[in-house]
Protein backbone atom coordinates (compact mmCIF):
# COMPACT_ATOMS: atom_id res chain seq x y z
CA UNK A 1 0.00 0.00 0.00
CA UNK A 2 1.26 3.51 -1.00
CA UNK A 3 2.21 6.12 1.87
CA UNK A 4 0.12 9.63 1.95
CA UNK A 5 1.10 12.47 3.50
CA UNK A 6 0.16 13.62 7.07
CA UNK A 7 -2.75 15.60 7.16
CA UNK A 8 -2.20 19.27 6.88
CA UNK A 9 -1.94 21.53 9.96
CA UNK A 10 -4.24 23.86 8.31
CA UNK A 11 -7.43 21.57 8.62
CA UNK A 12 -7.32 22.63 12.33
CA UNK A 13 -8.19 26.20 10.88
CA UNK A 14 -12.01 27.57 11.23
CA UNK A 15 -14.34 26.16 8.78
CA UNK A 16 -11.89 23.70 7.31
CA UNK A 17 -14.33 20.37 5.35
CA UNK A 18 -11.52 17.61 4.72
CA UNK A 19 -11.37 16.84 1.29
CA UNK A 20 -12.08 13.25 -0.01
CA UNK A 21 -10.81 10.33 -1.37
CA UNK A 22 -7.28 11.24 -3.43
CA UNK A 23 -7.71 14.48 -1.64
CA UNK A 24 -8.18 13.10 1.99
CA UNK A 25 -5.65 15.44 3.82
CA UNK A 26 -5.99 18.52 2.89
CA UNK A 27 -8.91 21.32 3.22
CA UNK A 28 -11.94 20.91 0.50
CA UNK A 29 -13.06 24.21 1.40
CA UNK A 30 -13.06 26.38 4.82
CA UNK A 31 -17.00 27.33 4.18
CA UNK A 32 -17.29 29.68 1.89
CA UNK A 33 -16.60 27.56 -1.37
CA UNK A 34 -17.51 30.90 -3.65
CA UNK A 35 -15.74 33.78 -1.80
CA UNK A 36 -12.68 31.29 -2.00
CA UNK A 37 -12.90 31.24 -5.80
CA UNK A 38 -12.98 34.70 -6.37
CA UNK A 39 -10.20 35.12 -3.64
CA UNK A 40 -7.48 32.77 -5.66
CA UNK A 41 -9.12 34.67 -9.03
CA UNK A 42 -7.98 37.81 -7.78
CA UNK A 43 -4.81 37.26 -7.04
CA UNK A 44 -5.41 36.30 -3.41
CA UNK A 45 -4.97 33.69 -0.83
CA UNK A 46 -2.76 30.43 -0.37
CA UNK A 47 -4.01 26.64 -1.70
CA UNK A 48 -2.50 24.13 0.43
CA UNK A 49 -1.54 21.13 -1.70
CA UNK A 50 0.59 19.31 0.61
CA UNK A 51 -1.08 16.24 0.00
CA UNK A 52 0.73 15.92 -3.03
CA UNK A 53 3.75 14.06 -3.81
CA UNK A 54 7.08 15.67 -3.94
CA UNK A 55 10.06 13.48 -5.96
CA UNK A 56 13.95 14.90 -6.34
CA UNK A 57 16.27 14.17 -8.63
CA UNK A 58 20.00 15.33 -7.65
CA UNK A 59 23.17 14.57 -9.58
CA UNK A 60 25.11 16.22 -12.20
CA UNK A 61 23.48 13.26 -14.76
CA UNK A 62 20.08 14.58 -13.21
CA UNK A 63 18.37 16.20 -16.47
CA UNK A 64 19.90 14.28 -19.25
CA UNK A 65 18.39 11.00 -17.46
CA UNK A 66 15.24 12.07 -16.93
CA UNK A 67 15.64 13.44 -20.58
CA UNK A 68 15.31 9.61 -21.21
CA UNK A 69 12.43 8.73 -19.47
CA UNK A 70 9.98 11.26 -19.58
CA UNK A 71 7.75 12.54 -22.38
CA UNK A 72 9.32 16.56 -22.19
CA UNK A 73 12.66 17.75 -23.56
CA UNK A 74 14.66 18.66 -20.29
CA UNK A 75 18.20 18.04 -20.86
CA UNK A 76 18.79 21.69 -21.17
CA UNK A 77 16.04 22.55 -18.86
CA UNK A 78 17.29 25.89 -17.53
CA UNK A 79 16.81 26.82 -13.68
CA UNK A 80 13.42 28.12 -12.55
CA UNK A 81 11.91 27.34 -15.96
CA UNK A 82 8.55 25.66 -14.86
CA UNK A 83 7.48 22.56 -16.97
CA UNK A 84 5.22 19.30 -17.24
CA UNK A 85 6.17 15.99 -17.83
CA UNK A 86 4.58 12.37 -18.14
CA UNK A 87 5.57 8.81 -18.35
CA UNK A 88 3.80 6.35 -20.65
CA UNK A 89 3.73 2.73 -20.38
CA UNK A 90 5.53 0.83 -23.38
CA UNK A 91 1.91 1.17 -25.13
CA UNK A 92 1.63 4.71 -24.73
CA UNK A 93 -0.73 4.99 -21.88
CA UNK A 94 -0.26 7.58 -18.93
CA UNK A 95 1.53 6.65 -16.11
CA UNK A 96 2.36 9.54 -14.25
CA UNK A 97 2.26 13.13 -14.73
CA UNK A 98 5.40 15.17 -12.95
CA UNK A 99 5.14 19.48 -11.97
CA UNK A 100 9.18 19.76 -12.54
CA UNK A 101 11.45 23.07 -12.07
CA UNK A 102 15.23 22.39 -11.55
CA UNK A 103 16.91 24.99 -9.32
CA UNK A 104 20.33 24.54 -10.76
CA UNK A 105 21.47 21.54 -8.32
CA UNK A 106 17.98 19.82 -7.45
CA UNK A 107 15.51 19.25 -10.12
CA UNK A 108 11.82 18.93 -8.41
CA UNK A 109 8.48 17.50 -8.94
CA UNK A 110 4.91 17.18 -7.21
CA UNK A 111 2.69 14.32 -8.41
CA UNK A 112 -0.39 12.94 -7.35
CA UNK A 113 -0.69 11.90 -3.91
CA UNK A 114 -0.21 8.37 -3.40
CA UNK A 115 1.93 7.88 -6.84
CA UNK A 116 4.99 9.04 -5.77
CA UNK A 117 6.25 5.48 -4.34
CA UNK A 118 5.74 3.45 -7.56
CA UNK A 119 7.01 6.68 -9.41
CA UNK A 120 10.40 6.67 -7.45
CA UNK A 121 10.25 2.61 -8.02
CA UNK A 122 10.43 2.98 -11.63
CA UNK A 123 12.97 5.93 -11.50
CA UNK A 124 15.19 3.69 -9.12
CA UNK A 125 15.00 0.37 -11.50
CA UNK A 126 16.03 2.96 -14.34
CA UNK A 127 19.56 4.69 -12.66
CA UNK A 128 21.93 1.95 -14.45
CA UNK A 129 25.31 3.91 -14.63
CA UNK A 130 23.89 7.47 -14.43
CA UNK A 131 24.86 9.61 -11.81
CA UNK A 132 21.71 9.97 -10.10
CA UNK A 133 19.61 9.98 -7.06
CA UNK A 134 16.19 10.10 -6.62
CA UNK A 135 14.44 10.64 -3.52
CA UNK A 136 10.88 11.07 -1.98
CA UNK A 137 10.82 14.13 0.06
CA UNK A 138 7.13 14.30 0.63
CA UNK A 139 7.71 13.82 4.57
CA UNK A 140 9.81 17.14 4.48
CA UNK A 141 8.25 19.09 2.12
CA UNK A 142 4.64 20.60 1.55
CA UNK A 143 3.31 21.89 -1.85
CA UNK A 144 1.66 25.41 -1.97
CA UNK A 145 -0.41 27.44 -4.24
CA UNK A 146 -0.09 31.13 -5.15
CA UNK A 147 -2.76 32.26 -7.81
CA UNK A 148 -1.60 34.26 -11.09
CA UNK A 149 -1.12 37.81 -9.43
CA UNK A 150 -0.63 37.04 -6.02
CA UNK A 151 1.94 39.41 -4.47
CA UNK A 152 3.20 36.81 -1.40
CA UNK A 153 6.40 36.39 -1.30
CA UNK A 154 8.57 33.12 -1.66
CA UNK A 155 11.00 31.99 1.00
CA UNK A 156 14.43 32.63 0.61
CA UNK A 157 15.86 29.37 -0.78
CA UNK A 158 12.52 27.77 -1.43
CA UNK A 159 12.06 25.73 -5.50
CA UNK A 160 9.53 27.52 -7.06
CA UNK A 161 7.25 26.79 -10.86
CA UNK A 162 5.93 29.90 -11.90
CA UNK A 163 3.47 28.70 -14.46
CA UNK A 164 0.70 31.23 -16.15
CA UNK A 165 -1.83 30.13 -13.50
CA UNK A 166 0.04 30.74 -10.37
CA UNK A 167 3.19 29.53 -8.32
CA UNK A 168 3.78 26.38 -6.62
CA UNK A 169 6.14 26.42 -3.88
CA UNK A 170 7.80 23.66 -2.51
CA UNK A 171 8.32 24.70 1.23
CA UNK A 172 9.73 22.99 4.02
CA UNK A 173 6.59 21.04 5.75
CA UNK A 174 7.05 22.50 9.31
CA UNK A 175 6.92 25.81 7.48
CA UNK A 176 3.27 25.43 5.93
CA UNK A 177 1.34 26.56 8.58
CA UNK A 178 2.89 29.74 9.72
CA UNK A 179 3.53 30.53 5.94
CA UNK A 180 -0.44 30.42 5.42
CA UNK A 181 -1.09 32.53 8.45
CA UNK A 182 0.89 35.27 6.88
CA UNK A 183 -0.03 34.95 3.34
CA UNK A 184 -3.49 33.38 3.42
CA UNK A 185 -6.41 33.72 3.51
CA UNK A 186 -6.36 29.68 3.16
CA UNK A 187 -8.21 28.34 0.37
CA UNK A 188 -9.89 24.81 -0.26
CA UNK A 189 -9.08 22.63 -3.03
CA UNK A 190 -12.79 22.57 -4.84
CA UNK A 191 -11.89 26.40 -5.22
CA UNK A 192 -8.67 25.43 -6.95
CA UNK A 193 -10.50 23.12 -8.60
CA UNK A 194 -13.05 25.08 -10.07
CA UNK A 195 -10.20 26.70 -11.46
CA UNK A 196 -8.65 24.19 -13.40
CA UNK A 197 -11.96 22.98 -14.76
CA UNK A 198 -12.46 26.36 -16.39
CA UNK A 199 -9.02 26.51 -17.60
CA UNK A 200 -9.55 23.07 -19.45
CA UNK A 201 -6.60 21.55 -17.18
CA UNK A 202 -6.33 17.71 -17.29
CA UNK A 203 -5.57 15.73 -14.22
CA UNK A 204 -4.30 12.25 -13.71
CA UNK A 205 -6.19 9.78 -11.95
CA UNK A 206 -9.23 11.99 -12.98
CA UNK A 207 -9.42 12.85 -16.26
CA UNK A 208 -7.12 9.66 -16.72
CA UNK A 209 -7.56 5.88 -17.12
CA UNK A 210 -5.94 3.23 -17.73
CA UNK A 211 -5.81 2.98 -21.45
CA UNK A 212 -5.59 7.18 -21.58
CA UNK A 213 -3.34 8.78 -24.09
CA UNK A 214 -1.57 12.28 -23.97
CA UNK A 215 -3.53 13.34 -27.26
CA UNK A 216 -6.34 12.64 -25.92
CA UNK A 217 -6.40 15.70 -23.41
CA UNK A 218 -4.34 17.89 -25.00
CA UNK A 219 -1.09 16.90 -23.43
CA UNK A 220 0.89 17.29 -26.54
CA UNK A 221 2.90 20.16 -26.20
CA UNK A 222 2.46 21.28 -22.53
CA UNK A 223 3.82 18.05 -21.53
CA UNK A 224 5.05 16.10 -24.55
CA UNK A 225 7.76 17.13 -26.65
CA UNK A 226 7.28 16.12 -30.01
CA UNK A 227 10.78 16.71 -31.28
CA UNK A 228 12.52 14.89 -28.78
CA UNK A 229 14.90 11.68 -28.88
CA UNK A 230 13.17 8.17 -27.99
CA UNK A 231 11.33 7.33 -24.47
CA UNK A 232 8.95 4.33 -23.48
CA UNK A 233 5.53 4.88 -25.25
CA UNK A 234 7.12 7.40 -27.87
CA UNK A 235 5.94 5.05 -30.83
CA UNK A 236 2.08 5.34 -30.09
CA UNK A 237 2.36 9.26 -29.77
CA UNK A 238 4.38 9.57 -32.74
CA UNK A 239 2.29 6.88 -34.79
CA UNK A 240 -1.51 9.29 -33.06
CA UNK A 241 0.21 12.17 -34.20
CA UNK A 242 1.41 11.39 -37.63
CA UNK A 243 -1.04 8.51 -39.01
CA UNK A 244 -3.78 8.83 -36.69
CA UNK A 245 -6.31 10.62 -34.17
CA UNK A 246 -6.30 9.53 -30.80
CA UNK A 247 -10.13 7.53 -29.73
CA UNK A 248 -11.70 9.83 -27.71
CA UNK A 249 -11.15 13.92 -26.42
CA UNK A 250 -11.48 16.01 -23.85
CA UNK A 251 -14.20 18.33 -23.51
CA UNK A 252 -15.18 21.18 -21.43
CA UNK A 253 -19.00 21.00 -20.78
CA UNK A 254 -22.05 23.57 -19.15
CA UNK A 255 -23.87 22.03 -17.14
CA UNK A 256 -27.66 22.63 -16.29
CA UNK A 257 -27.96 24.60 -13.47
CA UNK A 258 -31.24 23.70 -12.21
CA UNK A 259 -29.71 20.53 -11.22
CA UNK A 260 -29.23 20.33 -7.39
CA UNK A 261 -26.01 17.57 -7.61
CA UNK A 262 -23.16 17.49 -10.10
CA UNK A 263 -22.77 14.45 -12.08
CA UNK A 264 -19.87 12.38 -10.19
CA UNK A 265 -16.63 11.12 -11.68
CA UNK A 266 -17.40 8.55 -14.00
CA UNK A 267 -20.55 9.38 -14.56
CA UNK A 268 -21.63 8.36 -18.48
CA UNK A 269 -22.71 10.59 -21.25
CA UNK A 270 -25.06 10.31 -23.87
CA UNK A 271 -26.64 12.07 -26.66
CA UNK A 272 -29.43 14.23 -25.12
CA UNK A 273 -31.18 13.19 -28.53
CA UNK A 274 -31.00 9.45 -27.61
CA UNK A 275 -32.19 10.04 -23.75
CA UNK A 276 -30.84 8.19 -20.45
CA UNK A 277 -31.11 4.93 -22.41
CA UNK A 278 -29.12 5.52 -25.48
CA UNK A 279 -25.39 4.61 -26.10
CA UNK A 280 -22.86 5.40 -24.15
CA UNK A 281 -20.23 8.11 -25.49
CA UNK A 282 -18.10 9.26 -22.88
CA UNK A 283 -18.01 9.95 -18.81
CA UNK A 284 -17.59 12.88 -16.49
CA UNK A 285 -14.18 13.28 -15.63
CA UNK A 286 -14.41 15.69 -12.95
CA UNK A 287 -17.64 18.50 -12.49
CA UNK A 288 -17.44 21.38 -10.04
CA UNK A 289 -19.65 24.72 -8.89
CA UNK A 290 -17.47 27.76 -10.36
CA UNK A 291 -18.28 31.28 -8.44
CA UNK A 292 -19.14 32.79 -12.24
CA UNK A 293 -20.09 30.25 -14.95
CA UNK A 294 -22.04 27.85 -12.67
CA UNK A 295 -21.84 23.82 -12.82
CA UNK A 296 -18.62 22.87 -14.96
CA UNK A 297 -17.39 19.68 -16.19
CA UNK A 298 -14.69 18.46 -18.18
CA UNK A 299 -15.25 14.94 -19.45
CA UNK A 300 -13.61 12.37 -21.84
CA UNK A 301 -16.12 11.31 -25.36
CA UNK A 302 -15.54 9.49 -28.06
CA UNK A 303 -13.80 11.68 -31.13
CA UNK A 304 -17.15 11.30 -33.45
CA UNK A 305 -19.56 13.10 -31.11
CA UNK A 306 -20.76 16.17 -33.41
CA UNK A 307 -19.16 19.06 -31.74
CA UNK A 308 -22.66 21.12 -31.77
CA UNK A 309 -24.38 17.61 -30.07
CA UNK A 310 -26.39 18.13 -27.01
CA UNK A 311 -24.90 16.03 -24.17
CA UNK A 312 -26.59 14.31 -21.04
CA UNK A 313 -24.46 13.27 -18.01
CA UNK A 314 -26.76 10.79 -16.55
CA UNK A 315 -30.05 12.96 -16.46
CA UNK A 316 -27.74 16.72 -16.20
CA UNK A 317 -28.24 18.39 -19.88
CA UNK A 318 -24.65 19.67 -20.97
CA UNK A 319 -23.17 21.97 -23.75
CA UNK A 320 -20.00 20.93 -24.99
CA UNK A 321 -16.86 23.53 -26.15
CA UNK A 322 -14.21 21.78 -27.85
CA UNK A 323 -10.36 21.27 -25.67
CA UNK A 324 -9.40 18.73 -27.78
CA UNK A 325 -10.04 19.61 -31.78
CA UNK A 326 -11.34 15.65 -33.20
């Protein structure tokens, strides 16, 4: 059984709802699940992802190794330079999704809770001659979020991504909680969340399964480096990209909002024109309340579904926009 992370400190703060499931841990919300949104979308407040996994890499071989195993081109990864990163099986499939910035000596990475032990298992039966060591620091170090704006400031010596949505620090664990006192206010996950929904941002383990390909959600690019020497599962993205279009896509949906519950995770789609009996053509990969454009899903469908085709998730009428072009 895989190791989590402690709970966070910050779930003895008022109002804090533990998340759930992958996201036992951490805060879902601290009761105000709207005033939280608009907090992190104006700039404000801290996100306390310290459930997540945190993996380094040290070692002067450190970047042209992992230049050899992952799907991005980081052998000349410069310091601070935020990128993604994923790891296919031999047929192509995701495995795991790394958030990577090197600091010039370390190169780090936060993955999703509970992966980070058969991660650093596979990184560990890959070292061979390379002069490389990979640890997990999860124990010692906490994950933060700062939203796109936010004026807190990071720690002297602490790694930091700066990505267009926000920063994520990687800060010494006993550090979190005074860290959030200062900067905060503290804000749940489903606010964070609601976030990524709107910005079309996939997730493993969510908008993943097992037979999941990077094309699929729009993974090429952000996360896999088309121009790059050979890694495990490169022939199925070069053979999708070249000959081919991947099964299924991402989609971002609208929900109807008279609906009092969201559709869950896994939750199937059909053609509104076929009703709750008709085919299936996709699921709900993950649906959430957003502060502005009310219930939000993204969801995985097969490539074929007209793009102007009205959607049902289970009985929940949806409008599709297009992530992933078919």
């Amino acid at each position: 059984m895989q190791r989590h992370s402690p709970s966070s400190p910050l779930l003895t703060l008022p109002g804090a709802v533990p998340g759930e499931g992958v996201d036992e841990g951490v805060a879902a919300h601290y009761g105000d699940l709207f005033r939280e949104q608009r907090s992190l979308a104006d700039g404000t407040g801290v996100v306390d992802l310290s459930h997540r996994g945190v993996i380094t890499v040290t070692g002067d071989d450190r970047l042209s190794w992992l230049h050899l195993l992952l799907t991005q081109h980081v052998s000349d990864l410069p310091p601070g330079q935020a990128t993604e990163a994923l790891v296919l099986s031999a047929n192509g499939h995701i495995e795991h999704a790394l958030y990577l910035v090197d600091d010039g000596t370390t190169t780090w990475a936060h993955v999703e809770p509970g992966t980070q032990e058969t991660l650093l298992a596979y990184l560990e039966s890959m070292k061979f001659f390379y002069r490389v060591e990979a640890a997990d620091r999860t124990a010692d170090f906490a994950v933060v979020h700062l939203p796109a704006g936010s004026i807190a400031p990071v720690p002297d010596g602490a790694a930091v991504r700066e990505t267009p949505y926000g920063r994520d620090l990687f800060l010494p664990r006993g550090d979190l909680e005074a860290y959030a006192k200062e900067h905060g206010p503290a804000v749940g996950l489903l606010a964070y969340e609601a976030l990524r929904v709107e910005q079309h941002r996939p997730r493993l383990g969510l908008e993943t399964d097992h037979r999941t390909i990077p094309h699929e959600l729009g993974w090429i690019g952000s996360a896999v480096h088309l121009q790059k020497g050979c890694y495990r599962g490169q022939e199925t993205v070069a053979r999708v990209q070249n000959l081919g279009k991947p099964p299924r896509r991402l989609v971002f949906l609208h929900l109807d909002g008279s609906e009092v519950h969201l559709p869950p995770h896994g939750a199937e789609i059909r053609l509104a024109a076929d009703g709750p009996e008709g085919r299936k053509i996709g699921f709900v990969t993950t649906s959430v309340r957003h502060h502005e454009l009310g219930p939000i899903a993204l969801a995985l469908v097969k490539r074929n579904v007209p793009l102007d085709a009205e959607l049902i998730a289970e009985t929940t009428a949806a409008a599709q926009e297009v992530v992933v072009e078919p």
